[in-house]
C-alpha atoms as a PDB file:
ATOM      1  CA  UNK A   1      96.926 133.860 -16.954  1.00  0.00           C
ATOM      2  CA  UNK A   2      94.549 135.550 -19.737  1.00  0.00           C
ATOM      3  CA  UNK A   3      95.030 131.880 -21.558  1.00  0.00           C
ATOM      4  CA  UNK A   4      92.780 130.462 -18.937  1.00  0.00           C
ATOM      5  CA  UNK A   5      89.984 132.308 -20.846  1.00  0.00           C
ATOM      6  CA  UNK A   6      90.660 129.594 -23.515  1.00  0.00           C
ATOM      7  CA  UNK A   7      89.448 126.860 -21.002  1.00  0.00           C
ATOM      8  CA  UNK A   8      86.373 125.750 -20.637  1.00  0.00           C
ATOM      9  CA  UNK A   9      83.998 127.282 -17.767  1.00  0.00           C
ATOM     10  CA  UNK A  10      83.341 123.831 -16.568  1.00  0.00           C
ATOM     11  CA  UNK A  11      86.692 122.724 -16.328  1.00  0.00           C
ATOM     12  CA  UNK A  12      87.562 126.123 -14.344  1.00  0.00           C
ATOM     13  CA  UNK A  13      84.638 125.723 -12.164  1.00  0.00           C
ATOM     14  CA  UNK A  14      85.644 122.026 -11.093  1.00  0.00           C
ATOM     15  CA  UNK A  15      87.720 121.263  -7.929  1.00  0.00           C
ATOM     16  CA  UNK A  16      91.174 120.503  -8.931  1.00  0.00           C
ATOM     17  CA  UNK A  17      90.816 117.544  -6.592  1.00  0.00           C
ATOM     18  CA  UNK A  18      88.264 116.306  -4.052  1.00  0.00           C
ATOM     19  CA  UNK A  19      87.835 118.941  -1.169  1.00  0.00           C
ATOM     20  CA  UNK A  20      89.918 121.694  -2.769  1.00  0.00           C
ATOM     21  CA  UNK A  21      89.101 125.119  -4.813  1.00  0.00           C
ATOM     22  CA  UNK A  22      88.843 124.743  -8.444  1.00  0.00           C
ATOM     23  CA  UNK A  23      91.054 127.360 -10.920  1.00  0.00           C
ATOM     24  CA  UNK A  24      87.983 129.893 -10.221  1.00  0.00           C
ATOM     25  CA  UNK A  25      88.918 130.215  -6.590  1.00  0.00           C
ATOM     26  CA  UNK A  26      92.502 129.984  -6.901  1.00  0.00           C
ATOM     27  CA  UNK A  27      92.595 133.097  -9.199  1.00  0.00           C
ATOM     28  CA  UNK A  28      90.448 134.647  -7.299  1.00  0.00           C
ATOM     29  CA  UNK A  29      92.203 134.159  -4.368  1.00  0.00           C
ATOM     30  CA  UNK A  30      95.423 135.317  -6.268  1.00  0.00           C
ATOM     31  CA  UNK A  31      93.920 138.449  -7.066  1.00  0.00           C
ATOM     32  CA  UNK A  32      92.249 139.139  -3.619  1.00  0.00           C
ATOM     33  CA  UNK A  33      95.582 138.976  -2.346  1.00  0.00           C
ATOM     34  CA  UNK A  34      97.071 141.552  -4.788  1.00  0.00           C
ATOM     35  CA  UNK A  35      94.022 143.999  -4.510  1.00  0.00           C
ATOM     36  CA  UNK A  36      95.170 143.855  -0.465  1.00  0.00           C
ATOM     37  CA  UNK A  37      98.727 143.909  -1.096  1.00  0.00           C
ATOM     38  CA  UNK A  38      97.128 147.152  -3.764  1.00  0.00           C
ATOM     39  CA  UNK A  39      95.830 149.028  -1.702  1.00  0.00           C
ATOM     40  CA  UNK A  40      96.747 148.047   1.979  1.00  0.00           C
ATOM     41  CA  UNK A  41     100.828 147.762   2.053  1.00  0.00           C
ATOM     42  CA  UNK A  42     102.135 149.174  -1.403  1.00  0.00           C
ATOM     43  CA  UNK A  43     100.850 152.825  -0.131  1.00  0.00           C
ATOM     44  CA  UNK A  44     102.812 152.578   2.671  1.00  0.00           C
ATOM     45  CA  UNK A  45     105.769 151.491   1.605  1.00  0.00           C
ATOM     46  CA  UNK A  46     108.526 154.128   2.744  1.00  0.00           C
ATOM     47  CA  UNK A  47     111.502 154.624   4.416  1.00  0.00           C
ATOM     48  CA  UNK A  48     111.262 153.387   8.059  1.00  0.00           C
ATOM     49  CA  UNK A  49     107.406 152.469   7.491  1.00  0.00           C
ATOM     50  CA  UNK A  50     105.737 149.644   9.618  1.00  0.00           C
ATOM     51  CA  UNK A  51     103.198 148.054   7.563  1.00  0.00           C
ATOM     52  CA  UNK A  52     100.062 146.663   9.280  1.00  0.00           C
ATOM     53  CA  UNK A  53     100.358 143.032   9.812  1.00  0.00           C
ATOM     54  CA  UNK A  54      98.819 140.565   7.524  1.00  0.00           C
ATOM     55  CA  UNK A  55      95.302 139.463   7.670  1.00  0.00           C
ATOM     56  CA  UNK A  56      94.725 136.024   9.094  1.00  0.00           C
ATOM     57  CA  UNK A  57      94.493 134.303   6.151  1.00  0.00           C
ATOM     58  CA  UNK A  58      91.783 131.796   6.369  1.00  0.00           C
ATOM     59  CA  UNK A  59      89.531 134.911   7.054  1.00  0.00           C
ATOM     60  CA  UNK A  60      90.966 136.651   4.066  1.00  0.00           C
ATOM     61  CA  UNK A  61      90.333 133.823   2.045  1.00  0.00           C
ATOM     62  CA  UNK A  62      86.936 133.096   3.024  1.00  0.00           C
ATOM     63  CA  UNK A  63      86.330 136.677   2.397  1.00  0.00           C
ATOM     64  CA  UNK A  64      87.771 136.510  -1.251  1.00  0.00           C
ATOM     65  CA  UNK A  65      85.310 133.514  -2.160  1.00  0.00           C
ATOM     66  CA  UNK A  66      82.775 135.996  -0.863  1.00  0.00           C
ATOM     67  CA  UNK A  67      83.545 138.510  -3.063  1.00  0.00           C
ATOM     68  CA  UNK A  68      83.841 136.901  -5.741  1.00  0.00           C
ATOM     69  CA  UNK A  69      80.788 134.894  -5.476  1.00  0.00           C
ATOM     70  CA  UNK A  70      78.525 136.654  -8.586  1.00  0.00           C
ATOM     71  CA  UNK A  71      81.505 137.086 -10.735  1.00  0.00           C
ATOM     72  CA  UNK A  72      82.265 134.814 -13.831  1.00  0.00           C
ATOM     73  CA  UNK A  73      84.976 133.419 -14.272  1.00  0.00           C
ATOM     74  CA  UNK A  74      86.055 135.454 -17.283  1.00  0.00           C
ATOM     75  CA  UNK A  75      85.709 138.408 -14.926  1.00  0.00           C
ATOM     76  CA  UNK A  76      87.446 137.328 -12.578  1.00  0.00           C
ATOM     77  CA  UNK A  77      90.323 136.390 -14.538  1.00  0.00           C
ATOM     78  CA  UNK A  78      90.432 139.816 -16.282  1.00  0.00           C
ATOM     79  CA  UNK A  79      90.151 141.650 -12.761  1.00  0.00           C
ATOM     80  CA  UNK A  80      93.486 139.250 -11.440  1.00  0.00           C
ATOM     81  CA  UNK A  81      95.559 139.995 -14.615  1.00  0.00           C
ATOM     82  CA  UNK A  82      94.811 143.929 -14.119  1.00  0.00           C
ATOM     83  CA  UNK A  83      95.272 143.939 -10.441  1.00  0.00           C
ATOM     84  CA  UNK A  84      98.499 141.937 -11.160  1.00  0.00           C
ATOM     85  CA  UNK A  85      99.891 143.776 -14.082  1.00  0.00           C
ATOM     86  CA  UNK A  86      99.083 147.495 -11.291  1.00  0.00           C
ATOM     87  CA  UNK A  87     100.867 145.633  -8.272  1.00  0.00           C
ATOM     88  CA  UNK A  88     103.817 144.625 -10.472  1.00  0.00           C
ATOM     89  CA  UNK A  89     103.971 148.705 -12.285  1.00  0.00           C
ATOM     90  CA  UNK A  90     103.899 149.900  -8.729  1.00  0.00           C
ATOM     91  CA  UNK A  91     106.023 147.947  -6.887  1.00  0.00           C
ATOM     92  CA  UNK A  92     108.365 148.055  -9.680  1.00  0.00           C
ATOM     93  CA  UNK A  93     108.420 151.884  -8.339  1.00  0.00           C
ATOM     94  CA  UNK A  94     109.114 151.429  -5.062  1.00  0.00           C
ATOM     95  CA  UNK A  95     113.005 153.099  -4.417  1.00  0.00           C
ATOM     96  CA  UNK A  96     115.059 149.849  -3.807  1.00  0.00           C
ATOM     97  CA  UNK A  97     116.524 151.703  -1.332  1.00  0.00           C
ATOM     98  CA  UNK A  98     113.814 151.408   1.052  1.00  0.00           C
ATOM     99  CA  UNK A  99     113.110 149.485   3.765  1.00  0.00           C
ATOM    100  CA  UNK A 100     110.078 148.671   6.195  1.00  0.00           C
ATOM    101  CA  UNK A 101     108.486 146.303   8.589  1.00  0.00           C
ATOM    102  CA  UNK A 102     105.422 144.496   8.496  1.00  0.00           C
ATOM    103  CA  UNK A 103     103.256 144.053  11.895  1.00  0.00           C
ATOM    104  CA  UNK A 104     105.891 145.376  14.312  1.00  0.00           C
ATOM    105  CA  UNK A 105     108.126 142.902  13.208  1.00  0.00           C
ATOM    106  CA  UNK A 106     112.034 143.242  13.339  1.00  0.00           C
ATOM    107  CA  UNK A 107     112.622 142.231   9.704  1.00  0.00           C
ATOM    108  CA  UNK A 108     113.252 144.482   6.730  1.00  0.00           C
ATOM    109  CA  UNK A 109     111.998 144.444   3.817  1.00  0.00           C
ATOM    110  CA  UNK A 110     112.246 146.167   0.424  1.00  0.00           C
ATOM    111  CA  UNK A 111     109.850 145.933  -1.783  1.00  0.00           C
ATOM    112  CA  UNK A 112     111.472 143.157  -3.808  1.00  0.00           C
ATOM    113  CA  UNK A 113     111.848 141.125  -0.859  1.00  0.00           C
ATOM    114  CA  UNK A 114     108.366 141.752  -0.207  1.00  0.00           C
ATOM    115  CA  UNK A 115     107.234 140.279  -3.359  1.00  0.00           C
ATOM    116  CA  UNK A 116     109.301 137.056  -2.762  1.00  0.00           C
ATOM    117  CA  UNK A 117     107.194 136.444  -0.090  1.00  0.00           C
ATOM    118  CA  UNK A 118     104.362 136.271  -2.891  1.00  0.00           C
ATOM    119  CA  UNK A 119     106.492 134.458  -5.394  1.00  0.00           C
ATOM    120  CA  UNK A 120     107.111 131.187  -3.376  1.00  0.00           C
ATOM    121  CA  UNK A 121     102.546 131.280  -2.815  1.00  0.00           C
ATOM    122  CA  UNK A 122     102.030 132.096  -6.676  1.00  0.00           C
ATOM    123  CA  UNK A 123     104.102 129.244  -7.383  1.00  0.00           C
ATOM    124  CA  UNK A 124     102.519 126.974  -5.599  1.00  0.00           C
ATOM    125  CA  UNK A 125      98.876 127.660  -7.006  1.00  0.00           C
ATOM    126  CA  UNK A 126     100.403 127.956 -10.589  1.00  0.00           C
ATOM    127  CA  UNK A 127     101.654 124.001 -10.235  1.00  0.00           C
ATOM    128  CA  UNK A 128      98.074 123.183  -8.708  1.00  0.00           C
ATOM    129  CA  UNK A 129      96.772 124.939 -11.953  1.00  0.00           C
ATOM    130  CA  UNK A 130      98.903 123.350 -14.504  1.00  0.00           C
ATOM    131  CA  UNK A 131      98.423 120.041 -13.202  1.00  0.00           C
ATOM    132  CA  UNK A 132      94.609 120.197 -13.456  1.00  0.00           C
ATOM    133  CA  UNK A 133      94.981 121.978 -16.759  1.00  0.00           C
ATOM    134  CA  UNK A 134      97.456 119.368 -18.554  1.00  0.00           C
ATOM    135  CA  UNK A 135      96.636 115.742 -16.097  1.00  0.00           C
ATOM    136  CA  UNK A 136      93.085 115.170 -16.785  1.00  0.00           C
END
């Protein structure tokens, strides 16, 4: 993701098509979602745990783009691959042997599992960013 520094800030800062975010926003949106994950559900990830449920995520997001609003995108770029690089060493720590809710729910999860959930969204937004990147 640091490559994206290579870009041009114009090219980052356009929509990657008519009515959507541009790169900007959808790294910033990747890395609002990993300083929640951060600091909101890795802490409480033990045996028997029941995280809080997940934010509703149009909120969330619109509260990301606020934010991030004054930050460049070099900055914000920098703040996703640190936040990303933390989430992935702590996680990483998390006894596999573990498992806990989210929300009250009935399902178990260990903290792999838990990051599939993120895998399958990251995914997603990577394709939307490597098609703007490498189709115009």
């Amino acid at each position: 993701m640091s490559n994206l520094k290579e870009v041009s800030e114009a090219k980052l800062c356009e929509p990657i098509r008519e009515g959507k975010w541009a790169i900007r926003e959808i790294v910033g949106h990747l890395y609002y979602w990993d300083k929640f994950n951060l600091e909101n559900m890795l802490p409480l990830m033990m045996e028997g745990a029941d995280l809080p449920k997940f934010p509703e995520h149009d909120k969330h997001n619109k509260e990301a783009m606020t934010f991030l609003k004054n930050n460049s995108v070099k900055s914000i770029i920098d703040s996703f691959v640190v936040t990303r690089k933390e989430l992935k060493d702590r996680i990483s720590s998390v006894d596999e042997n573990i498992r806990f809710t989210i929300g009250g729910g009935k399902r178990q999860f260990s903290g792999e599992s838990f990051i599939n959930i993120f895998i399958k969204h990251d995914t997603h937004h990577l394709k939307q960013i490597n098609e703007k990147l490498h189709n115009q």
